[in-house]
PDB file of N, CA and C in Angstrom:
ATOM      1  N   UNK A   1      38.229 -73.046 -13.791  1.00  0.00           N
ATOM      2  CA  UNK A   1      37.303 -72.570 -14.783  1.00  0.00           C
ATOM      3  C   UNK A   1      37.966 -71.427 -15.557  1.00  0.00           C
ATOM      4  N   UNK A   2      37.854 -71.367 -16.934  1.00  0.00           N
ATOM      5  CA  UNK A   2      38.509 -71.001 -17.973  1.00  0.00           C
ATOM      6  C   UNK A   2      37.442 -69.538 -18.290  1.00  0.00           C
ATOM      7  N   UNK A   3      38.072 -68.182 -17.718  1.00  0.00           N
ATOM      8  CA  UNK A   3      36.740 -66.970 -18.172  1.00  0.00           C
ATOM      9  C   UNK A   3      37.850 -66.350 -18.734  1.00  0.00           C
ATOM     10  N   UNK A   4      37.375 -64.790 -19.430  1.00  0.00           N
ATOM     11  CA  UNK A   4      37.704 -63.759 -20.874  1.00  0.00           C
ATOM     12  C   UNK A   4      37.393 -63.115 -20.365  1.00  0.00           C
ATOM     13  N   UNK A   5      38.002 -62.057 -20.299  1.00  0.00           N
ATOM     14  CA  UNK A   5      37.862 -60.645 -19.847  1.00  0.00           C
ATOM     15  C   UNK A   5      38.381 -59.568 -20.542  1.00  0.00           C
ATOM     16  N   UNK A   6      37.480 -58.360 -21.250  1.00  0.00           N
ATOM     17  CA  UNK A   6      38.349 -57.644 -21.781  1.00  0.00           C
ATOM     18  C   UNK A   6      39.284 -56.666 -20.753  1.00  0.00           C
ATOM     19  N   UNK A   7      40.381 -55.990 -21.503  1.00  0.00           N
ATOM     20  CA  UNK A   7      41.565 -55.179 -20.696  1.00  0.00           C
ATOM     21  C   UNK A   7      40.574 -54.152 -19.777  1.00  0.00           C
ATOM     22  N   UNK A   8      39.215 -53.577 -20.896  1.00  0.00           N
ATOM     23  CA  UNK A   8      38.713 -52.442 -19.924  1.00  0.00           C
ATOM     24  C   UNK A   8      37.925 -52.886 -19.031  1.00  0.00           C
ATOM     25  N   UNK A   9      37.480 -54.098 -19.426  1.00  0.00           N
ATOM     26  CA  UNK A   9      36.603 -54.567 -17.814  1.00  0.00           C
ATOM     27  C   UNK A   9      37.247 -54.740 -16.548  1.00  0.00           C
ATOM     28  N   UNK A  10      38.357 -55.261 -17.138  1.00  0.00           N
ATOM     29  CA  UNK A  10      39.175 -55.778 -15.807  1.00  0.00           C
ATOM     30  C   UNK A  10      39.264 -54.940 -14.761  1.00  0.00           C
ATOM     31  N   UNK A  11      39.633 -53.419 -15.592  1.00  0.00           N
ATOM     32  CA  UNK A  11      40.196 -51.879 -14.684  1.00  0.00           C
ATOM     33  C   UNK A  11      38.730 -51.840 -13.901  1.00  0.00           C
ATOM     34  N   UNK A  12      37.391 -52.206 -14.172  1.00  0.00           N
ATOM     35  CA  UNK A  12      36.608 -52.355 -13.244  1.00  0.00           C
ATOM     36  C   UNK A  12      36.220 -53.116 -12.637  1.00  0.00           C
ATOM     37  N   UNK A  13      36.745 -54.392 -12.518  1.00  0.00           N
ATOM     38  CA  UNK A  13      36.148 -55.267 -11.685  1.00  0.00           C
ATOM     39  C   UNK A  13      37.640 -56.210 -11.535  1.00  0.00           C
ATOM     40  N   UNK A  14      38.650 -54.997 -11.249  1.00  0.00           N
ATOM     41  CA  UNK A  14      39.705 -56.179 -10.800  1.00  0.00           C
ATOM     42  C   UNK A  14      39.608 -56.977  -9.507  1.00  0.00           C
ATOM     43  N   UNK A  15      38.809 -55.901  -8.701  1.00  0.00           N
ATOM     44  CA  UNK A  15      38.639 -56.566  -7.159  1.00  0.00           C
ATOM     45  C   UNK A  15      38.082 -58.080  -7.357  1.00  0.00           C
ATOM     46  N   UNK A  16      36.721 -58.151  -8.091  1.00  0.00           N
ATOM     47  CA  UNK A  16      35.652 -59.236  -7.987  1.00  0.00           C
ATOM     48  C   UNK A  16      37.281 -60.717  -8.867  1.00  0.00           C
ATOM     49  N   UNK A  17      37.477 -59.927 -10.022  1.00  0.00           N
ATOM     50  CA  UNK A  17      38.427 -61.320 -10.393  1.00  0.00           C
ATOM     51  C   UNK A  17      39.122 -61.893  -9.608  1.00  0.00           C
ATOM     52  N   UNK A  18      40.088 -60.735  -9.132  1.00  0.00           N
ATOM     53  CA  UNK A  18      40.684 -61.277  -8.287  1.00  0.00           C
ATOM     54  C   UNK A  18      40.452 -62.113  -7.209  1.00  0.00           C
ATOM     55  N   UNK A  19      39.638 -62.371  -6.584  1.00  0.00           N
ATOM     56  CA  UNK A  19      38.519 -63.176  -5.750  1.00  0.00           C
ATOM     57  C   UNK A  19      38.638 -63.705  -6.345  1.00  0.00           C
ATOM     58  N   UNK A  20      37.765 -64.218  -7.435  1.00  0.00           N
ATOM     59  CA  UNK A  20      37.571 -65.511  -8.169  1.00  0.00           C
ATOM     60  C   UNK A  20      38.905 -66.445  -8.483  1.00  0.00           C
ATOM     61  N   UNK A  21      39.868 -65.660  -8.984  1.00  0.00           N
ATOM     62  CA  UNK A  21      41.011 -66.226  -9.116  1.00  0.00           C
ATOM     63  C   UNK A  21      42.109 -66.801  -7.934  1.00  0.00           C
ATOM     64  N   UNK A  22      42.093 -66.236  -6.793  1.00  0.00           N
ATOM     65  CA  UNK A  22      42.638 -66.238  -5.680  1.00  0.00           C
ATOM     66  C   UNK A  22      41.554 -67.252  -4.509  1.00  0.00           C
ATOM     67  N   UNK A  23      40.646 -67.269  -4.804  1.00  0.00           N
ATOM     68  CA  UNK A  23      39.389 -67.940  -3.543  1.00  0.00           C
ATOM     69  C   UNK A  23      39.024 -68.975  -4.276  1.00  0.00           C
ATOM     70  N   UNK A  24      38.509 -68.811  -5.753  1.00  0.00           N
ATOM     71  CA  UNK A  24      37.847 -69.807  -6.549  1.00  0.00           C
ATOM     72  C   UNK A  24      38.432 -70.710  -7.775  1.00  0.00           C
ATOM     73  N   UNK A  25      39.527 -70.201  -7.824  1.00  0.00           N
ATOM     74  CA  UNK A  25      40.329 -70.939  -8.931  1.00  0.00           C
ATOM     75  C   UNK A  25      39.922 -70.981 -10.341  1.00  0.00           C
ATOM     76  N   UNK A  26      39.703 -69.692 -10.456  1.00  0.00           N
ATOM     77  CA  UNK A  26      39.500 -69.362 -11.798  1.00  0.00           C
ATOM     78  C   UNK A  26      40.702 -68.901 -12.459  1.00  0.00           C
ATOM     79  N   UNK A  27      40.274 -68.782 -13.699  1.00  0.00           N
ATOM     80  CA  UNK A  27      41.507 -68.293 -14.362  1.00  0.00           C
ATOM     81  C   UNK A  27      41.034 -67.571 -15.827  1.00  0.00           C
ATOM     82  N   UNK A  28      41.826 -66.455 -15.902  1.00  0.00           N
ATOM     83  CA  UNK A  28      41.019 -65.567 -16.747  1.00  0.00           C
ATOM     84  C   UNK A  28      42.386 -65.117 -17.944  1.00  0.00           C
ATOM     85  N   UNK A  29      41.512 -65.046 -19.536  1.00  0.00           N
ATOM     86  CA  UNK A  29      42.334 -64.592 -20.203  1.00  0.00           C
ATOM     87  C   UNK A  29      41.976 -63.382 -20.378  1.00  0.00           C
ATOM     88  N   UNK A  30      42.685 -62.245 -20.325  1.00  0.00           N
ATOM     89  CA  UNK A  30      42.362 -61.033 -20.770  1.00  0.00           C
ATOM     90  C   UNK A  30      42.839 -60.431 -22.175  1.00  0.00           C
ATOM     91  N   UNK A  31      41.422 -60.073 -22.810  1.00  0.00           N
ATOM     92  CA  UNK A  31      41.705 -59.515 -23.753  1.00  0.00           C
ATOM     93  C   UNK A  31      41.982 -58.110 -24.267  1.00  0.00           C
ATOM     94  N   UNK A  32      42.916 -57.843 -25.101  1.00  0.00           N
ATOM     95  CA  UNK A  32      42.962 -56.023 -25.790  1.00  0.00           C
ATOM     96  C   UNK A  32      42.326 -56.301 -27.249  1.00  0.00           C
ATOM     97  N   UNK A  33      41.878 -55.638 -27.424  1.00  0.00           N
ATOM     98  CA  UNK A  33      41.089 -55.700 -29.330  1.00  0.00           C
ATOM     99  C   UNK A  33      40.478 -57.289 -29.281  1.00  0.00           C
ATOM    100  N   UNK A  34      40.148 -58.222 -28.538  1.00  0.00           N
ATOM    101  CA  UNK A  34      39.623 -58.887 -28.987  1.00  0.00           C
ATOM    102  C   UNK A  34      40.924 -59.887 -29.085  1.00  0.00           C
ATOM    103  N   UNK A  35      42.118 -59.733 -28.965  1.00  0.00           N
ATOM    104  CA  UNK A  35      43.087 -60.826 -29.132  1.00  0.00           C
ATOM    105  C   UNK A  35      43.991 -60.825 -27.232  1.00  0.00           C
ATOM    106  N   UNK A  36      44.070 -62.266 -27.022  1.00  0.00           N
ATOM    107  CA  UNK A  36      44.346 -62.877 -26.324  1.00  0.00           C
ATOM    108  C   UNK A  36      45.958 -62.085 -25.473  1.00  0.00           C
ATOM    109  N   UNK A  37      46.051 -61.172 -24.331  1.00  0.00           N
ATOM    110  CA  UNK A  37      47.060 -60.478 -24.094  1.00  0.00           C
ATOM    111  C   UNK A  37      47.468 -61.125 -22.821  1.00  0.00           C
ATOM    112  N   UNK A  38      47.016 -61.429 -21.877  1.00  0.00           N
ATOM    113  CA  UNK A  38      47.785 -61.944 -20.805  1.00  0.00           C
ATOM    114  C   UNK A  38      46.765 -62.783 -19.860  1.00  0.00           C
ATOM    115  N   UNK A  39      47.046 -63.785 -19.013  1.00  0.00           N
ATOM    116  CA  UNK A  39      46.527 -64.568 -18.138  1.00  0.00           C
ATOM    117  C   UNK A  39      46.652 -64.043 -16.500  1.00  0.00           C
ATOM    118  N   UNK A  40      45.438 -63.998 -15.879  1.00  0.00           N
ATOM    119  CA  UNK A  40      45.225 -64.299 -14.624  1.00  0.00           C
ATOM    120  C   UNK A  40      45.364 -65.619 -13.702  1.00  0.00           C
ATOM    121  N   UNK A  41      46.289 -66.137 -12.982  1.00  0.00           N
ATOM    122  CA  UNK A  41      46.213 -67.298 -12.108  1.00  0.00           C
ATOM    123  C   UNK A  41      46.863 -67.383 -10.977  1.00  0.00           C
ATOM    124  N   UNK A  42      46.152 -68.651 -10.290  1.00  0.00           N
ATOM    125  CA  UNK A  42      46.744 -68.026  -8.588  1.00  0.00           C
ATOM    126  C   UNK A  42      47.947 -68.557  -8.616  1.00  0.00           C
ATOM    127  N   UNK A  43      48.089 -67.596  -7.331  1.00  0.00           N
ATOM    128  CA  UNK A  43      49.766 -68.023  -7.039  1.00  0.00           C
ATOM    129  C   UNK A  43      49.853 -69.087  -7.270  1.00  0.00           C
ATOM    130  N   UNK A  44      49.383 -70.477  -6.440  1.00  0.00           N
ATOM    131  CA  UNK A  44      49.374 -71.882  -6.859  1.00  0.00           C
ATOM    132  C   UNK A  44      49.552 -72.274  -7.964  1.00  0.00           C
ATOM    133  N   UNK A  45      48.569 -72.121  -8.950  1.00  0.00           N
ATOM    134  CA  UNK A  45      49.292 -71.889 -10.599  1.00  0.00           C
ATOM    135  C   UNK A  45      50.781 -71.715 -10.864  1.00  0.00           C
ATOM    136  N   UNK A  46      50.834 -70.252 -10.537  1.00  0.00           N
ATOM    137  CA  UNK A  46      52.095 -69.856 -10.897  1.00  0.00           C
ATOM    138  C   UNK A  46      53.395 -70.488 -10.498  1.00  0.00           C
ATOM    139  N   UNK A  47      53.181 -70.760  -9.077  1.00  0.00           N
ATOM    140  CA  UNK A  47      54.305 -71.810  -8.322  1.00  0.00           C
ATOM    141  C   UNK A  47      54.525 -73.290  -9.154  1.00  0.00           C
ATOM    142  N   UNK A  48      53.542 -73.800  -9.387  1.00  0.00           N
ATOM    143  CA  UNK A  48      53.271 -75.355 -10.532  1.00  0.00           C
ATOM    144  C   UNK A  48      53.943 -74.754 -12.088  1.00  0.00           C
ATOM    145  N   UNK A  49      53.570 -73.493 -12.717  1.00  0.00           N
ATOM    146  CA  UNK A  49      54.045 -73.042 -14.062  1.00  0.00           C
ATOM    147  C   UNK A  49      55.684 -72.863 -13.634  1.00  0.00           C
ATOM    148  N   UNK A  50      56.193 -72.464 -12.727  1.00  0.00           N
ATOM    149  CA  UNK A  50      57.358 -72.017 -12.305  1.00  0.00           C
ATOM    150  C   UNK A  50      57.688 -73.180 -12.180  1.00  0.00           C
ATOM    151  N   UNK A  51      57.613 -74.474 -11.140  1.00  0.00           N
ATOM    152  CA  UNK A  51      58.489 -75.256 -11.368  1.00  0.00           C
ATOM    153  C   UNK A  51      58.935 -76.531 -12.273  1.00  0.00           C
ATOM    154  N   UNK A  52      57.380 -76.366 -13.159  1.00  0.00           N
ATOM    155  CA  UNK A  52      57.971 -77.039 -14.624  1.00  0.00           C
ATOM    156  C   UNK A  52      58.445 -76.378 -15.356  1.00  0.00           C
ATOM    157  N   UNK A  53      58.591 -74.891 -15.747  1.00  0.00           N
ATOM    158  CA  UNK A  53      59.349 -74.465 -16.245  1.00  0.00           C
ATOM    159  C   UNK A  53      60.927 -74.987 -15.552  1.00  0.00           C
ATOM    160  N   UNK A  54      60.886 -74.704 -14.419  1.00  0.00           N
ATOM    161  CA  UNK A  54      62.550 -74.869 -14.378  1.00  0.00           C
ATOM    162  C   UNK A  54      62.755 -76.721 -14.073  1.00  0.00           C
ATOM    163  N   UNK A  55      61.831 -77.332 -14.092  1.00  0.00           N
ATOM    164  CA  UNK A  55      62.447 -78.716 -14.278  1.00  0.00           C
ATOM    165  C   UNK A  55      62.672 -78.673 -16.098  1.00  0.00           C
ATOM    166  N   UNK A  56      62.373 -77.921 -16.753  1.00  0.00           N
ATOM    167  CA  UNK A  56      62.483 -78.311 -18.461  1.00  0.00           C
ATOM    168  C   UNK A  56      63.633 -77.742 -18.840  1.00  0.00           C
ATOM    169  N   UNK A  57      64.036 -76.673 -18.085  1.00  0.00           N
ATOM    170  CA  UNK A  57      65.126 -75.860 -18.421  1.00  0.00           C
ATOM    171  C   UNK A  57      65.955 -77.391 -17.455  1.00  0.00           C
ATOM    172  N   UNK A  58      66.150 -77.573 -16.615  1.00  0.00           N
ATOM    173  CA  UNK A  58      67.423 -78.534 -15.905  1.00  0.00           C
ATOM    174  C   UNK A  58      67.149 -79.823 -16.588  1.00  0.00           C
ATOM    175  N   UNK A  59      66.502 -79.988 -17.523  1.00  0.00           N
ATOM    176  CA  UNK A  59      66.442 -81.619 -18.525  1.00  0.00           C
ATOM    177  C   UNK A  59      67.002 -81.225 -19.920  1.00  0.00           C
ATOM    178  N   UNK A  60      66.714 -79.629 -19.943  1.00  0.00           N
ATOM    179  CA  UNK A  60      67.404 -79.441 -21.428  1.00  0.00           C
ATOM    180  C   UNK A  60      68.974 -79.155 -21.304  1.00  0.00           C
ATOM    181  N   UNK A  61      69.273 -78.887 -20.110  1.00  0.00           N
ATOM    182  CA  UNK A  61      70.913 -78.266 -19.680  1.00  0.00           C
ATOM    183  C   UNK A  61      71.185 -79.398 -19.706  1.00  0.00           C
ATOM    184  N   UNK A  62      70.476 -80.918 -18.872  1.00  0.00           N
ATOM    185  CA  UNK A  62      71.185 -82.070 -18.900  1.00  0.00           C
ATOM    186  C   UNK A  62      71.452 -82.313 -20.431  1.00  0.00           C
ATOM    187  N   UNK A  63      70.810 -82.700 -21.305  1.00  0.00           N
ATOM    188  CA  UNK A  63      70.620 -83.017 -22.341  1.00  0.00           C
ATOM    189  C   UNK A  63      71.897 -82.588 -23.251  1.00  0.00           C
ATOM    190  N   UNK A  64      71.885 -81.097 -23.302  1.00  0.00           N
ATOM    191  CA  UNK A  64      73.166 -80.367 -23.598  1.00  0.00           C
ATOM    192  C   UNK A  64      74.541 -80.934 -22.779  1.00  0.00           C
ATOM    193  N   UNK A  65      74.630 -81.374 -21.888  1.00  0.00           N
ATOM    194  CA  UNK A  65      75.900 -81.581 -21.491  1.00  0.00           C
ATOM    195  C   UNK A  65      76.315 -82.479 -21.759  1.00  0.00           C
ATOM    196  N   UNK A  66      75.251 -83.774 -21.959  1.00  0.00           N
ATOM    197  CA  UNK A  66      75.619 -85.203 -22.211  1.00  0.00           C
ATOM    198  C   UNK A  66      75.997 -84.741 -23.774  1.00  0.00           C
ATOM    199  N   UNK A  67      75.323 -84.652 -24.117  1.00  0.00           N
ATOM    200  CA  UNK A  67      75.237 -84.017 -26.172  1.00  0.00           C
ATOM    201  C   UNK A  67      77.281 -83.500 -25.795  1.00  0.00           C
ATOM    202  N   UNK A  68      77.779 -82.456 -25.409  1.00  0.00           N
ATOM    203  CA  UNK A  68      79.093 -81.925 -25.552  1.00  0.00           C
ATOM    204  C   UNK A  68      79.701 -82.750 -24.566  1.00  0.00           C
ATOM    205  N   UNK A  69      79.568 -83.229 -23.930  1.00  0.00           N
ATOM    206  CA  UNK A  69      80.344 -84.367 -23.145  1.00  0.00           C
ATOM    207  C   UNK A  69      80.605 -85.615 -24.734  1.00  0.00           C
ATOM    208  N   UNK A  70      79.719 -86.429 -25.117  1.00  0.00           N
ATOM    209  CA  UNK A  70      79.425 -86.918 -26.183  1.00  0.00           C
ATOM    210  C   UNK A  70      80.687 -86.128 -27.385  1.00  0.00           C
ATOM    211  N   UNK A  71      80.355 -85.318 -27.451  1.00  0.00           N
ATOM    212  CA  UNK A  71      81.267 -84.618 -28.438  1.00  0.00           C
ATOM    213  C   UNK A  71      82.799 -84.328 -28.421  1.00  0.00           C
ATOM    214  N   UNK A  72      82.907 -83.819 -26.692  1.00  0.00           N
ATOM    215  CA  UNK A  72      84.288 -83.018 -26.558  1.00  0.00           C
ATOM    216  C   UNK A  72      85.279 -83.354 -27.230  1.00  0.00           C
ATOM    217  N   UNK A  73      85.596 -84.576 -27.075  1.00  0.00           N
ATOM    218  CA  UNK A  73      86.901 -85.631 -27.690  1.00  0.00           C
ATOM    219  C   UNK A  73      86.719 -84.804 -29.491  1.00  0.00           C
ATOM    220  N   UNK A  74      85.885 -84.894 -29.846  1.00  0.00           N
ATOM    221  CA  UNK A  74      85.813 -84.412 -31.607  1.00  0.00           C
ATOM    222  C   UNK A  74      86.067 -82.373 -31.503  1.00  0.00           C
ATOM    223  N   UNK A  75      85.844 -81.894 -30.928  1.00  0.00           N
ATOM    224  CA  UNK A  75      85.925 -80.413 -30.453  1.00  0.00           C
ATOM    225  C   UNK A  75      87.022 -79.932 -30.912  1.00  0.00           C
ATOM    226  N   UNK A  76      87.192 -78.686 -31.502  1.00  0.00           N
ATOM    227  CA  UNK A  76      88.424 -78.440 -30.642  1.00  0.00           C
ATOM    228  C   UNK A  76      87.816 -76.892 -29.665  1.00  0.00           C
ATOM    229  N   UNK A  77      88.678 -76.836 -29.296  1.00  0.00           N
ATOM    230  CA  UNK A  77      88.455 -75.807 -27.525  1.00  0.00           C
ATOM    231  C   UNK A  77      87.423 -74.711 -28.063  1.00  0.00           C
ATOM    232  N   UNK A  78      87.465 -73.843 -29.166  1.00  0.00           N
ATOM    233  CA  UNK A  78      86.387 -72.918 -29.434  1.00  0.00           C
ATOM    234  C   UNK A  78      85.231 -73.295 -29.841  1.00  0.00           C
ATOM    235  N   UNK A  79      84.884 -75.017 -30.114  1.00  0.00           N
ATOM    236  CA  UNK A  79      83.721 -74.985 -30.888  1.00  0.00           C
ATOM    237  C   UNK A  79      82.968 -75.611 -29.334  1.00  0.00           C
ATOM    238  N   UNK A  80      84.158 -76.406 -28.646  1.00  0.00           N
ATOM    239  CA  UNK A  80      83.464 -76.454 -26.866  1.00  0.00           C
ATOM    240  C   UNK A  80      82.823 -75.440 -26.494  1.00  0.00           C
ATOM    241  N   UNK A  81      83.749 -73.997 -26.267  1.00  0.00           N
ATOM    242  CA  UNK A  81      83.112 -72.864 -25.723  1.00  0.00           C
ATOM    243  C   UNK A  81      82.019 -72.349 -26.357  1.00  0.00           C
ATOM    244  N   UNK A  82      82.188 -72.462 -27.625  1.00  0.00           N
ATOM    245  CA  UNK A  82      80.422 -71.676 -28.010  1.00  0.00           C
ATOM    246  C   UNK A  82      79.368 -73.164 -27.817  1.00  0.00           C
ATOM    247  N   UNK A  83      79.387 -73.653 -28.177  1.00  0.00           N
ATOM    248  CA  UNK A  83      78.209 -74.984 -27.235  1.00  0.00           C
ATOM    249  C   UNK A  83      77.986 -74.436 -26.284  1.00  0.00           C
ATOM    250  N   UNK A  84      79.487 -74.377 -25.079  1.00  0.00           N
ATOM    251  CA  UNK A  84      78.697 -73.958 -23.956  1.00  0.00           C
ATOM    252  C   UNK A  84      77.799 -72.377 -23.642  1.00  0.00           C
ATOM    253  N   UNK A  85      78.815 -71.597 -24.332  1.00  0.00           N
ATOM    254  CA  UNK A  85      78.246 -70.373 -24.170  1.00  0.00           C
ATOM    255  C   UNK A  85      76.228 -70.318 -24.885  1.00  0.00           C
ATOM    256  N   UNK A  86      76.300 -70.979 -26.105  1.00  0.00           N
ATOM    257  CA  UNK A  86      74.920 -71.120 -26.450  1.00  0.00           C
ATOM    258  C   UNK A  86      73.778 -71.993 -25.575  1.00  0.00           C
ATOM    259  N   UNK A  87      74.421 -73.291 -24.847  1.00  0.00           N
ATOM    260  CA  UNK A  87      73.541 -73.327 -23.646  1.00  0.00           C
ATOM    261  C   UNK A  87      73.166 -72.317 -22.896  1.00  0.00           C
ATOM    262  N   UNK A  88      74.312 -71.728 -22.405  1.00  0.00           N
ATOM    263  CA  UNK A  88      74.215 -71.514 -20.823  1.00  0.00           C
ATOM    264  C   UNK A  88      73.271 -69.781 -21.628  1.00  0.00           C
ATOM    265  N   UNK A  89      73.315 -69.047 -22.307  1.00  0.00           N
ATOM    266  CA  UNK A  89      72.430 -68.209 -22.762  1.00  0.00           C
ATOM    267  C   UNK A  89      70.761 -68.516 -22.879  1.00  0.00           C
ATOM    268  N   UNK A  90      70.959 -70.059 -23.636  1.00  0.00           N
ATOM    269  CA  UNK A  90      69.406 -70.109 -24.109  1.00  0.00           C
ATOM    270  C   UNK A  90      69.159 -70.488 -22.570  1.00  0.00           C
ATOM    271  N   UNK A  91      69.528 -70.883 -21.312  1.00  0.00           N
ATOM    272  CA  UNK A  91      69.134 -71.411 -19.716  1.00  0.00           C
ATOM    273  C   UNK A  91      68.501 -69.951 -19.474  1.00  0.00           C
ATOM    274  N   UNK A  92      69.479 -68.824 -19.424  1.00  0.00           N
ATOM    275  CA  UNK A  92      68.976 -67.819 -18.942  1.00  0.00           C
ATOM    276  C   UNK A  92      68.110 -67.169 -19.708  1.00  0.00           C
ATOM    277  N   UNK A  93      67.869 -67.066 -21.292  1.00  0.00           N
ATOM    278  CA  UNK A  93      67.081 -66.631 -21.652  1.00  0.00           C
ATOM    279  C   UNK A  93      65.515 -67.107 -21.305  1.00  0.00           C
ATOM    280  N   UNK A  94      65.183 -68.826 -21.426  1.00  0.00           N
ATOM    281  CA  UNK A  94      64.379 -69.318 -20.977  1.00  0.00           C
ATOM    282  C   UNK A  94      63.893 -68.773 -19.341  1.00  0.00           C
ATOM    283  N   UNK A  95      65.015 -68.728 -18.253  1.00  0.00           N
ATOM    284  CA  UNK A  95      65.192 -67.973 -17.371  1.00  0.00           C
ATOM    285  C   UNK A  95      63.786 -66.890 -16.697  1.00  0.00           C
ATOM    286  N   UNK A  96      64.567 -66.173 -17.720  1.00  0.00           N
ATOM    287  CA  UNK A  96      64.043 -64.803 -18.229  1.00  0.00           C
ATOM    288  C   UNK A  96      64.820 -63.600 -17.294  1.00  0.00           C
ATOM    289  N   UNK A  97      66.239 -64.067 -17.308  1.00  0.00           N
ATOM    290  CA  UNK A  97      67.333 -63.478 -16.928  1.00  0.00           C
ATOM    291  C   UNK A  97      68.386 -62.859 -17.563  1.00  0.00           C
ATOM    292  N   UNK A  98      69.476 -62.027 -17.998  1.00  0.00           N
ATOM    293  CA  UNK A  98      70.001 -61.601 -18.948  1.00  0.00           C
ATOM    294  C   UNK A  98      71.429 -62.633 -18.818  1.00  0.00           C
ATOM    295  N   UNK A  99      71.622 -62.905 -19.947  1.00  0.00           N
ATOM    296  CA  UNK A  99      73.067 -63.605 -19.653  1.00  0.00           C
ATOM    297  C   UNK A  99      74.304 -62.576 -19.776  1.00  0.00           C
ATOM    298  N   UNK A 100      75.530 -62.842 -19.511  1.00  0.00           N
ATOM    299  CA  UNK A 100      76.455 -61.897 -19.533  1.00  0.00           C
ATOM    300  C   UNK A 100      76.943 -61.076 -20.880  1.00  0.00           C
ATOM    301  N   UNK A 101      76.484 -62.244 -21.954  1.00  0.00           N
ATOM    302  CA  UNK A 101      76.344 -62.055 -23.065  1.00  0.00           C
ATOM    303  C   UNK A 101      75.567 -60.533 -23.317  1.00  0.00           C
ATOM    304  N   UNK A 102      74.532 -60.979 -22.944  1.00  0.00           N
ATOM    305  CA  UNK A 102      73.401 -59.955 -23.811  1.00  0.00           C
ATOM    306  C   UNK A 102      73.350 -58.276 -22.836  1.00  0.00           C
TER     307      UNK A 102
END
């Protein structure tokens, strides 16, 4: 079940959400000014959001490799390395890890 909560309610009744969200499987958007700032959901959620996130990130890395595999032969060696370097950045950025880059 889909509830709204503003930021200042929450600071009072984080106990009761939390219950709801953790016991009852609710899930709450919380609002600041009236616009949409962050989500409440249970761990369970989060574990299911977590591992489609990282199955999308390991279908888009596949995708990329076949794509410069596909290519290499036409390459030459620096336009290989930035392919790879621009994967392997947008993996960790998606991530939400810093690449060595950044």
């Amino acid at each position: 079940m889909l509830k709204t909560i503003s930021s200042s309610s929450l600071r009072t009744q984080i106990r009761r959400v939390l219950n709801e969200v953790g016991y009852g499987g609710a899930i709450y958007v919380v609002e600041k000014f009236g616009e949409p700032m962050a989500a409440i959901i249970s761990m369970e959620d989060f574990r299911l959001l977590q591992a489609t996130r990282q199955r999308e990130m390991t279908d888009r890395l596949r995708e990329v490799i076949l794509r410069v595999r596909a290519q290499a032969g036409s390459l030459s060696p620096e336009e290989l390395e930035a392919l790879i370097e621009e994967a392997r950045a947008d993996f960790y950025r998606r991530k939400g890890r810093p690449s060595d880059a950044d």
